[in-house]
N, C-alpha and C. Protein backbone atom coordinates (compact mmCIF):
# COMPACT_ATOMS: atom_id res chain seq x y z
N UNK A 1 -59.85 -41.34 -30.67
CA UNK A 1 -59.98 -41.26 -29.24
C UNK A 1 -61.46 -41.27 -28.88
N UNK A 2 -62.04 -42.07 -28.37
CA UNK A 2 -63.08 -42.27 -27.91
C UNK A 2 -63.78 -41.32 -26.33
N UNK A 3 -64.55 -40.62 -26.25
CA UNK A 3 -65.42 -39.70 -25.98
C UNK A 3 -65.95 -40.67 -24.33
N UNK A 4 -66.19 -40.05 -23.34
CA UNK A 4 -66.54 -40.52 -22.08
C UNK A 4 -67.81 -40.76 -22.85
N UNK A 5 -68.87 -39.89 -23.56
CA UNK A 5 -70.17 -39.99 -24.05
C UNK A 5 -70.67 -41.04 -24.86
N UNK A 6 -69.07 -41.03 -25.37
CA UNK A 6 -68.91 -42.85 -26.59
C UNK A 6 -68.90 -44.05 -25.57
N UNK A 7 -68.12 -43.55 -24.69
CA UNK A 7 -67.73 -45.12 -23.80
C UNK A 7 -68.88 -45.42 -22.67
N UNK A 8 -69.58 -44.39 -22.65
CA UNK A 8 -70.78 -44.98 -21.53
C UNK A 8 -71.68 -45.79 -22.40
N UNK A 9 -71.74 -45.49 -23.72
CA UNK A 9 -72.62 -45.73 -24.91
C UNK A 9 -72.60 -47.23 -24.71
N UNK A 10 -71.80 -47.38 -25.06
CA UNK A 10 -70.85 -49.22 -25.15
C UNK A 10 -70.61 -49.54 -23.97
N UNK A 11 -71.24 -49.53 -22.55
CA UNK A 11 -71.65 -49.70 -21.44
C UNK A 11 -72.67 -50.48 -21.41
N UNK A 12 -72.68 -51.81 -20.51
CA UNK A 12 -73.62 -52.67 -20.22
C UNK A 12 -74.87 -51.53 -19.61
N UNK A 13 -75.88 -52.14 -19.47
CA UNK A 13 -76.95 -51.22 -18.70
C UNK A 13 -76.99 -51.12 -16.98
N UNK A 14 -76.32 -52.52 -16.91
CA UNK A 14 -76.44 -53.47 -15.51
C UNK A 14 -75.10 -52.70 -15.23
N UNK A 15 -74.91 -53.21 -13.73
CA UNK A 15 -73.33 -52.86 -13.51
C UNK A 15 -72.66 -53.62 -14.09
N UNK A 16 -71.12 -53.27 -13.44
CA UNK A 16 -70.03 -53.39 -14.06
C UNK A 16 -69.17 -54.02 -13.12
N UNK A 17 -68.31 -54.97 -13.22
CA UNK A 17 -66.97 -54.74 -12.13
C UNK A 17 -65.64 -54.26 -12.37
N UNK A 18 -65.75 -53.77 -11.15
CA UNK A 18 -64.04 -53.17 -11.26
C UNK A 18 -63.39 -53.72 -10.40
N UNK A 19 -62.17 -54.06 -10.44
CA UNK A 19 -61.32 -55.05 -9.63
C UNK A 19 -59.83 -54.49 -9.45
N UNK A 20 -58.85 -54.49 -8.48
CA UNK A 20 -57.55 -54.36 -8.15
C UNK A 20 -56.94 -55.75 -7.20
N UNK A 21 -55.80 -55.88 -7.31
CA UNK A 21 -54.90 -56.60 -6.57
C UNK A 21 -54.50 -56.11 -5.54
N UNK A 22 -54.59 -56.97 -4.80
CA UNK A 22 -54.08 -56.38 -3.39
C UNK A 22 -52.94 -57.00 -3.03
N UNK A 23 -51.64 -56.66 -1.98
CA UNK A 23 -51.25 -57.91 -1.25
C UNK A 23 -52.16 -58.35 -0.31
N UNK A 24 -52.17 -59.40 0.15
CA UNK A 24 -52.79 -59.89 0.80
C UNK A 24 -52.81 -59.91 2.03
N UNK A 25 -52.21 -59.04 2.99
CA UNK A 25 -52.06 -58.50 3.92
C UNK A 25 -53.00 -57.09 4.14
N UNK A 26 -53.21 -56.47 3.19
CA UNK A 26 -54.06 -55.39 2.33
C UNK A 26 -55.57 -55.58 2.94
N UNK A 27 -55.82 -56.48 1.58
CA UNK A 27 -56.81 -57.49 2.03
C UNK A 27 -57.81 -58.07 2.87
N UNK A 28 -56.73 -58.83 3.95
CA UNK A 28 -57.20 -58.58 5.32
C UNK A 28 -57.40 -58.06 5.76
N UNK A 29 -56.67 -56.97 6.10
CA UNK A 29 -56.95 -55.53 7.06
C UNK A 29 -58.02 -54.86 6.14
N UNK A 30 -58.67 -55.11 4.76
CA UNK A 30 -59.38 -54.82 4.77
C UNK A 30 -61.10 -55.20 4.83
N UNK A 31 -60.66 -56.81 4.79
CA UNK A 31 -61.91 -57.43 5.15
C UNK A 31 -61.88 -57.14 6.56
N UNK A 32 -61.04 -56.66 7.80
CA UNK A 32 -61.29 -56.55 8.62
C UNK A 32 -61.88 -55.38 8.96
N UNK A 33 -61.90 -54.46 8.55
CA UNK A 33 -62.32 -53.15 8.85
C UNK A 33 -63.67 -53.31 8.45
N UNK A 34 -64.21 -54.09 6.97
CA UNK A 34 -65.65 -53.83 6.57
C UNK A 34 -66.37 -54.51 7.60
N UNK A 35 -65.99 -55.81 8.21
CA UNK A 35 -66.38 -56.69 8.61
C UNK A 35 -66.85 -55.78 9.83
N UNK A 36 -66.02 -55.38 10.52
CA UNK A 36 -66.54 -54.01 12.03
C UNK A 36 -67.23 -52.93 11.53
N UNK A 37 -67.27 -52.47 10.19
CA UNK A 37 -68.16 -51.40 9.74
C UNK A 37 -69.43 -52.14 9.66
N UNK A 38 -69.69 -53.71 9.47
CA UNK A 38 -71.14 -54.37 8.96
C UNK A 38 -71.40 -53.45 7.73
N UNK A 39 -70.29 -53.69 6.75
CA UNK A 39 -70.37 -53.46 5.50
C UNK A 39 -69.59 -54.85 4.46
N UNK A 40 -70.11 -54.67 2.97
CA UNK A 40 -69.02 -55.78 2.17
C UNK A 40 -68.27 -54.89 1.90
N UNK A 41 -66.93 -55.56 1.61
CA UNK A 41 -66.06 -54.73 0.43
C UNK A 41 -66.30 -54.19 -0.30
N UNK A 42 -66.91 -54.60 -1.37
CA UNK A 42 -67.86 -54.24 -2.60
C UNK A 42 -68.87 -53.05 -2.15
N UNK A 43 -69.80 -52.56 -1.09
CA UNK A 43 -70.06 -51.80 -0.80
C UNK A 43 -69.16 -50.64 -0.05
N UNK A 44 -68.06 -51.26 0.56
CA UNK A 44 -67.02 -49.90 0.61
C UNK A 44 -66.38 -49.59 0.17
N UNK A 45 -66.18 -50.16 -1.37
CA UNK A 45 -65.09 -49.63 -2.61
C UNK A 45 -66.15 -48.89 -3.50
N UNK A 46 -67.41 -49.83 -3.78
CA UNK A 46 -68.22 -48.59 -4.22
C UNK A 46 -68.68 -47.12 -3.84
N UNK A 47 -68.54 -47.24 -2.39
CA UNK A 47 -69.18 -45.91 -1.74
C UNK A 47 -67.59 -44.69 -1.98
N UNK A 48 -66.71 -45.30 -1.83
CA UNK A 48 -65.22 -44.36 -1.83
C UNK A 48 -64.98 -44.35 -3.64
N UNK A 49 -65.46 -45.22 -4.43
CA UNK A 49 -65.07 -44.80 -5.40
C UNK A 49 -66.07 -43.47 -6.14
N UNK A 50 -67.43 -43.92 -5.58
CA UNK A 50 -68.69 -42.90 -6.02
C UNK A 50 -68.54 -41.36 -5.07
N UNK A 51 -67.55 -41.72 -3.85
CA UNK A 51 -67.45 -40.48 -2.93
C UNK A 51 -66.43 -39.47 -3.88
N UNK A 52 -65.61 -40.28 -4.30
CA UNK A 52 -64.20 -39.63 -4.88
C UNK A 52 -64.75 -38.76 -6.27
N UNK A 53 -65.40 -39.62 -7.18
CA UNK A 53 -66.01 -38.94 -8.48
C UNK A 53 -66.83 -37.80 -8.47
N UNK A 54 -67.99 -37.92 -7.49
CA UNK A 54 -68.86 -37.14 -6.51
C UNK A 54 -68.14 -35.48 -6.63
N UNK A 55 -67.47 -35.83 -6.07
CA UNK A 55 -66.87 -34.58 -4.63
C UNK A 55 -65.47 -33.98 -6.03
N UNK A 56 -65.59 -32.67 -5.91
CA UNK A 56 -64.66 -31.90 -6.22
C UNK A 56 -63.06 -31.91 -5.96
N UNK A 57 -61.82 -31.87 -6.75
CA UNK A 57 -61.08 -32.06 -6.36
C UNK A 57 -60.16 -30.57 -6.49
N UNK A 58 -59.76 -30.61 -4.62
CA UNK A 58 -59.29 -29.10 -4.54
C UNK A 58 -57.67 -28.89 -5.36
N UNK A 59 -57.24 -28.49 -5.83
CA UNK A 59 -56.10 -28.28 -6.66
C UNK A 59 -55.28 -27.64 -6.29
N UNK A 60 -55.54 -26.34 -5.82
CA UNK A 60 -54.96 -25.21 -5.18
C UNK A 60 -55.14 -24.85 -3.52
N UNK A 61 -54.29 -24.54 -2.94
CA UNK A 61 -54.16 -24.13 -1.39
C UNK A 61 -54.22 -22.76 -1.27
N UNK A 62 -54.67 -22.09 -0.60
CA UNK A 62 -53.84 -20.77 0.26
C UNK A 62 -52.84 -20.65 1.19
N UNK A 63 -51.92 -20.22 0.92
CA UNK A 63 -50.73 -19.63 2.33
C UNK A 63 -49.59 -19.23 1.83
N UNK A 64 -48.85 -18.80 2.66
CA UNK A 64 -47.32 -18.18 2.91
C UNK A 64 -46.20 -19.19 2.82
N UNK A 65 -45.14 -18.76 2.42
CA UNK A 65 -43.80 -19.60 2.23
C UNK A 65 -43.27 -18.86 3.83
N UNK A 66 -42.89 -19.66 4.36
CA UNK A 66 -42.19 -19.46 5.88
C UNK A 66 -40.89 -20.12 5.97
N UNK A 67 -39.79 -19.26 6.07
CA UNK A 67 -38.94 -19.76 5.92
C UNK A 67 -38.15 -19.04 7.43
N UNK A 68 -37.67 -20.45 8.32
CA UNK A 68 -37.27 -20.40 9.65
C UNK A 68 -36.01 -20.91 10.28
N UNK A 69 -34.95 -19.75 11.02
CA UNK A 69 -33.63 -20.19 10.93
C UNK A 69 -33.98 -20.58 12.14
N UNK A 70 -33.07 -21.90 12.55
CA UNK A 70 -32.66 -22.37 13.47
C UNK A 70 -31.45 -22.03 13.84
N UNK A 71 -31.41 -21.65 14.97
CA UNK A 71 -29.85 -21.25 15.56
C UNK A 71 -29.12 -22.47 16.12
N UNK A 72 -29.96 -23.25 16.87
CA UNK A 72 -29.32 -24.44 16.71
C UNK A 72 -28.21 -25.52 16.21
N UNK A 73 -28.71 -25.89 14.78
CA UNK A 73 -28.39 -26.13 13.44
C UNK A 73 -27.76 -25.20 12.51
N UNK A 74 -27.93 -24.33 12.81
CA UNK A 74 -27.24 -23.20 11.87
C UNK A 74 -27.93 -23.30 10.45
N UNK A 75 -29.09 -23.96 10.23
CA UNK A 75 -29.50 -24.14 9.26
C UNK A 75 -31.24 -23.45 9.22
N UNK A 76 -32.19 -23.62 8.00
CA UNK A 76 -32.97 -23.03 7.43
C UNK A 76 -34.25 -24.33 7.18
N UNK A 77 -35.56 -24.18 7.79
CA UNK A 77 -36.75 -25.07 7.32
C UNK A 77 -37.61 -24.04 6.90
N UNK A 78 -38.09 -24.76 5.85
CA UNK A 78 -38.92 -24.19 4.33
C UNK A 78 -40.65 -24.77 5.11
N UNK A 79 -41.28 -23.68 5.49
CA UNK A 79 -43.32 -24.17 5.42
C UNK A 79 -43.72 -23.54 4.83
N UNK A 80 -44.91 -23.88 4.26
CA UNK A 80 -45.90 -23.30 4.12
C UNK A 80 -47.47 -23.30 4.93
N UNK A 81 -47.30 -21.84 5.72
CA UNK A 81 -48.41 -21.60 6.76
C UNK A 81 -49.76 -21.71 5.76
N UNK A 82 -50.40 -22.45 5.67
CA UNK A 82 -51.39 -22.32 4.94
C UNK A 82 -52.79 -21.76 5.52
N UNK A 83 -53.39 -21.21 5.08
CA UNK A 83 -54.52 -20.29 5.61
C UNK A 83 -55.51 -20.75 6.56
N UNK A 84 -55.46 -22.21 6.08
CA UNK A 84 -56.54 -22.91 7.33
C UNK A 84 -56.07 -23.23 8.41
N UNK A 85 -54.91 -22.36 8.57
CA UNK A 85 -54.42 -22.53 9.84
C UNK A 85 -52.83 -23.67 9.93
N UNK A 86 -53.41 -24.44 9.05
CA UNK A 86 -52.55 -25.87 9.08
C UNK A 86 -50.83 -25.47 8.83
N UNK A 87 -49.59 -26.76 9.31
CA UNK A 87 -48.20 -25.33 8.83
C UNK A 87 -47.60 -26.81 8.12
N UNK A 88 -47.08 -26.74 7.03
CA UNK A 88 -46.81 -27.81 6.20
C UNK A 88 -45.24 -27.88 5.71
N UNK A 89 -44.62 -28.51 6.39
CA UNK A 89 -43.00 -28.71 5.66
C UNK A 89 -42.61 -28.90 4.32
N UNK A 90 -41.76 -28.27 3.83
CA UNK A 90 -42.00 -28.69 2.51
C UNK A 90 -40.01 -29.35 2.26
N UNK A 91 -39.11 -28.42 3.25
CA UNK A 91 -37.80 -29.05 3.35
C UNK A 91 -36.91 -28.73 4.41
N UNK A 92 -35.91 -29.19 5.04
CA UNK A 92 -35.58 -28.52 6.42
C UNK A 92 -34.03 -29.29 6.34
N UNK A 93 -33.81 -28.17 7.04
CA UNK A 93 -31.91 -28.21 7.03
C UNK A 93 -31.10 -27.86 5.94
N UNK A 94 -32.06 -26.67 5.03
CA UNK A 94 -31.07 -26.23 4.08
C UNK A 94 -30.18 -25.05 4.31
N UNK A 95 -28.71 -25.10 3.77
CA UNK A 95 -28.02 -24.04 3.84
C UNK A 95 -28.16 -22.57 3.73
N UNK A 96 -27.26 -21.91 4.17
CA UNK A 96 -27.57 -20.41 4.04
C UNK A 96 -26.79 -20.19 2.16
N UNK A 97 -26.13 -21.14 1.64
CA UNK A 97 -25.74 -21.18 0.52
C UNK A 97 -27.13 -22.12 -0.90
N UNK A 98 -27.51 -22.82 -0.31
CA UNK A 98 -28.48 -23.08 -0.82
C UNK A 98 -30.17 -22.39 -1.20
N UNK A 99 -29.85 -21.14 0.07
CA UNK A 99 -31.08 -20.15 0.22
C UNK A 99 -30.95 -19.33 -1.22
N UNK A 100 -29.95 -18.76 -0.71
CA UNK A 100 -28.61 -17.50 -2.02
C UNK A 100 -28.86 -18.20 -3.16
N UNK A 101 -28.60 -19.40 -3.24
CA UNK A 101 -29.01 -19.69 -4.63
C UNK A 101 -30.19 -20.23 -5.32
N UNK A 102 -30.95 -20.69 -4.58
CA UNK A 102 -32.31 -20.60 -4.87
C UNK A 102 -33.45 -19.14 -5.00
N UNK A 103 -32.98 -18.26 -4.07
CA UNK A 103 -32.86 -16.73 -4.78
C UNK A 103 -32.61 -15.99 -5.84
N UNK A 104 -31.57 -16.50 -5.91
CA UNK A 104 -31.11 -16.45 -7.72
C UNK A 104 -31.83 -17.17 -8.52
N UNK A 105 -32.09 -18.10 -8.24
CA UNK A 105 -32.59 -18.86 -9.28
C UNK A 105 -34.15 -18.71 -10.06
N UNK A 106 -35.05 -18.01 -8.66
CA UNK A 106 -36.20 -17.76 -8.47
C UNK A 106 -36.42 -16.54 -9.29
N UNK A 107 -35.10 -15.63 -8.87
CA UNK A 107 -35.27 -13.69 -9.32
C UNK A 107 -34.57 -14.17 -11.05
N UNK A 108 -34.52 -14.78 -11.36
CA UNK A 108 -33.51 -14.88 -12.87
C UNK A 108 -34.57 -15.89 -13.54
N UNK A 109 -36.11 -16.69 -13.19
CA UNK A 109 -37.21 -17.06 -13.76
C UNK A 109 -38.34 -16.13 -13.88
N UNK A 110 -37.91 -14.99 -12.77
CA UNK A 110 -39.16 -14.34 -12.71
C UNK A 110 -38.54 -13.07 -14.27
N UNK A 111 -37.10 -13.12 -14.08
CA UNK A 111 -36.98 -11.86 -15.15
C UNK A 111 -37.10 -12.52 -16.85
N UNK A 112 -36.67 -13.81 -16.67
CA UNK A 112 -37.46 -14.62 -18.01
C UNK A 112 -38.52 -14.31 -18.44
N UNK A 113 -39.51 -14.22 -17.29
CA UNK A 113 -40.95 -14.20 -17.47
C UNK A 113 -41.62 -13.16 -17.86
N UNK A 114 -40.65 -12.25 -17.00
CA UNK A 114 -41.06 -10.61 -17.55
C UNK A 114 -40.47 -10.27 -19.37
N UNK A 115 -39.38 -10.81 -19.28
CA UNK A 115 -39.28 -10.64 -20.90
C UNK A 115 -40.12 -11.35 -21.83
N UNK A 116 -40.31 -12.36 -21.20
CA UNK A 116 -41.14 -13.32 -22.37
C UNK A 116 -42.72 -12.32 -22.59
N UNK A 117 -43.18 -11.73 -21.23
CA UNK A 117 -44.68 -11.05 -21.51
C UNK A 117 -44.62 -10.00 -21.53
N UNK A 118 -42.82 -9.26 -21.85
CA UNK A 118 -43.02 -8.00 -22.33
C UNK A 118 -43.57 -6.65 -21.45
N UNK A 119 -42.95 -7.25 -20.06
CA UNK A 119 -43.35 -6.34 -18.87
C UNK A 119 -42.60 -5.92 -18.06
N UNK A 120 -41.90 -4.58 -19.00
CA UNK A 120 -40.91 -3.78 -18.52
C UNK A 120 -40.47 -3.33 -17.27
N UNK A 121 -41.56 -2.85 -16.78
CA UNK A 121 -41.44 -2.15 -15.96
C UNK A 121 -42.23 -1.89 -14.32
N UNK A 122 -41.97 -1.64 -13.18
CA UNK A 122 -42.08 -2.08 -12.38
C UNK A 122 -43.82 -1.82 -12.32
N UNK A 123 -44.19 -2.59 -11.54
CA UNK A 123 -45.67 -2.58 -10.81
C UNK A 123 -46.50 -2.47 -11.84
N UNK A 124 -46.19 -3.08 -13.34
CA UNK A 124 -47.12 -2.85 -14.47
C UNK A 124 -47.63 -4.49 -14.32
N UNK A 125 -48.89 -4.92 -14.21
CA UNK A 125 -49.56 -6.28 -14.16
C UNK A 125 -49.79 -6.79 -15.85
N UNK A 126 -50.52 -8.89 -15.50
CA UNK A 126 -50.44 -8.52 -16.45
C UNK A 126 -51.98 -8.19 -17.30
N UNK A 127 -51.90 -7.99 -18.35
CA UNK A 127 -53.24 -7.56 -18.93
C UNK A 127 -53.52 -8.59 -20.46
N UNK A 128 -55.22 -8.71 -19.97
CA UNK A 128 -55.24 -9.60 -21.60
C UNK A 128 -55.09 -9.00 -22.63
N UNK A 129 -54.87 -9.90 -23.58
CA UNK A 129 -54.60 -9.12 -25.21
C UNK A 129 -56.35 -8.64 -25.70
N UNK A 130 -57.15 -9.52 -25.01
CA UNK A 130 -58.54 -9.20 -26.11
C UNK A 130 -58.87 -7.70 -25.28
N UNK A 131 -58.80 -7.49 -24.43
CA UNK A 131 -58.90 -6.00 -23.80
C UNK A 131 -58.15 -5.12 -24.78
N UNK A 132 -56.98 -4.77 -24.83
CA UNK A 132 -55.90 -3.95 -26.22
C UNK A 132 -56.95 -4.02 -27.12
N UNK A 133 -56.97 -5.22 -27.96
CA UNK A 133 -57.52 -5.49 -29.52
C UNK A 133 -56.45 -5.10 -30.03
N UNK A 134 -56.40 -5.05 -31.53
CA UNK A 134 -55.08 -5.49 -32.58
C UNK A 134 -54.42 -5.97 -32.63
N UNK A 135 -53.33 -6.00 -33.11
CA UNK A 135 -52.13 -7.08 -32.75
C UNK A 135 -51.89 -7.68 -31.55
N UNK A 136 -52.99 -7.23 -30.57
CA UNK A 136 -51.93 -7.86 -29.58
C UNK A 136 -53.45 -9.08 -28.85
N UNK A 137 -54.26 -8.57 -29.62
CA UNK A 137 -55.84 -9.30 -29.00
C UNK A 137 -56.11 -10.88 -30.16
N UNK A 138 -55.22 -11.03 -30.97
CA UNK A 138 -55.58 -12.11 -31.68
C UNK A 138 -55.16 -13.25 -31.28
């Protein structure tokens, strides 16, 4: 397996091209957009591809699971209020039988989990092994 450090190695000095297919409908609309930016293509695939590598990629969110009955519908929509304010659907129009069992399903992974890390008992977190030491820090 060759090393990012290997493959820049075996890198021209000069640039490079990189190329995709478009449909051609694509295309257009995107020579049209550079064309009103008074940019080339080539300078706005480079700038979004160097923006993207650049810039950090966020992984994780903050917020709440919100879960909201409609009386309406007689049914249940799943958000998540996320901290920046923003409120994000994630599924809507599920049953009051589908709730029940996704409850179950949720409380019967979490007690997996507790057996698998050996955490009996209530409000005990969990803790690293190299903190202990001995058997349990290796």
């Amino acid at each position: 397996m060759t090393t990012l450090k290997e493959y820049a190695l075996n890198m021209p000095e000069e640039y490079v091209s990189v190329s995709t297919r478009l449909p051609k409908i694509d295309a257009i609309l995107l020579q049209d957009m550079c064309q009103k930016q008074g940019i080339t293509t080539s300078e706005y695939i480079r700038n979004l591809i160097k923006k993207n590598i650049d810039s950090p990629q966020k992984k994780f969110l903050a917020g709440k699971n919100k879960i909201i009955y409609s009386k309406l519908n007689n049914s249940f929509d799943w958000f998540v209020q996320l901290d920046s304010g923003q409120k994000a659907e994630v599924l809507s129009n599920l049953s009051v039988d589908f709730l029940k069992n996704f409850q179950q399903e949720i409380q019967e992974a979490v007690e997996e989990r507790n057996e698998w890390i050996h955490q009996s008992k209530p409000g005990s977190v969990d803790v690293p092994g190299e903190l202990v030491g001995g058997e349990y820090g290796e």
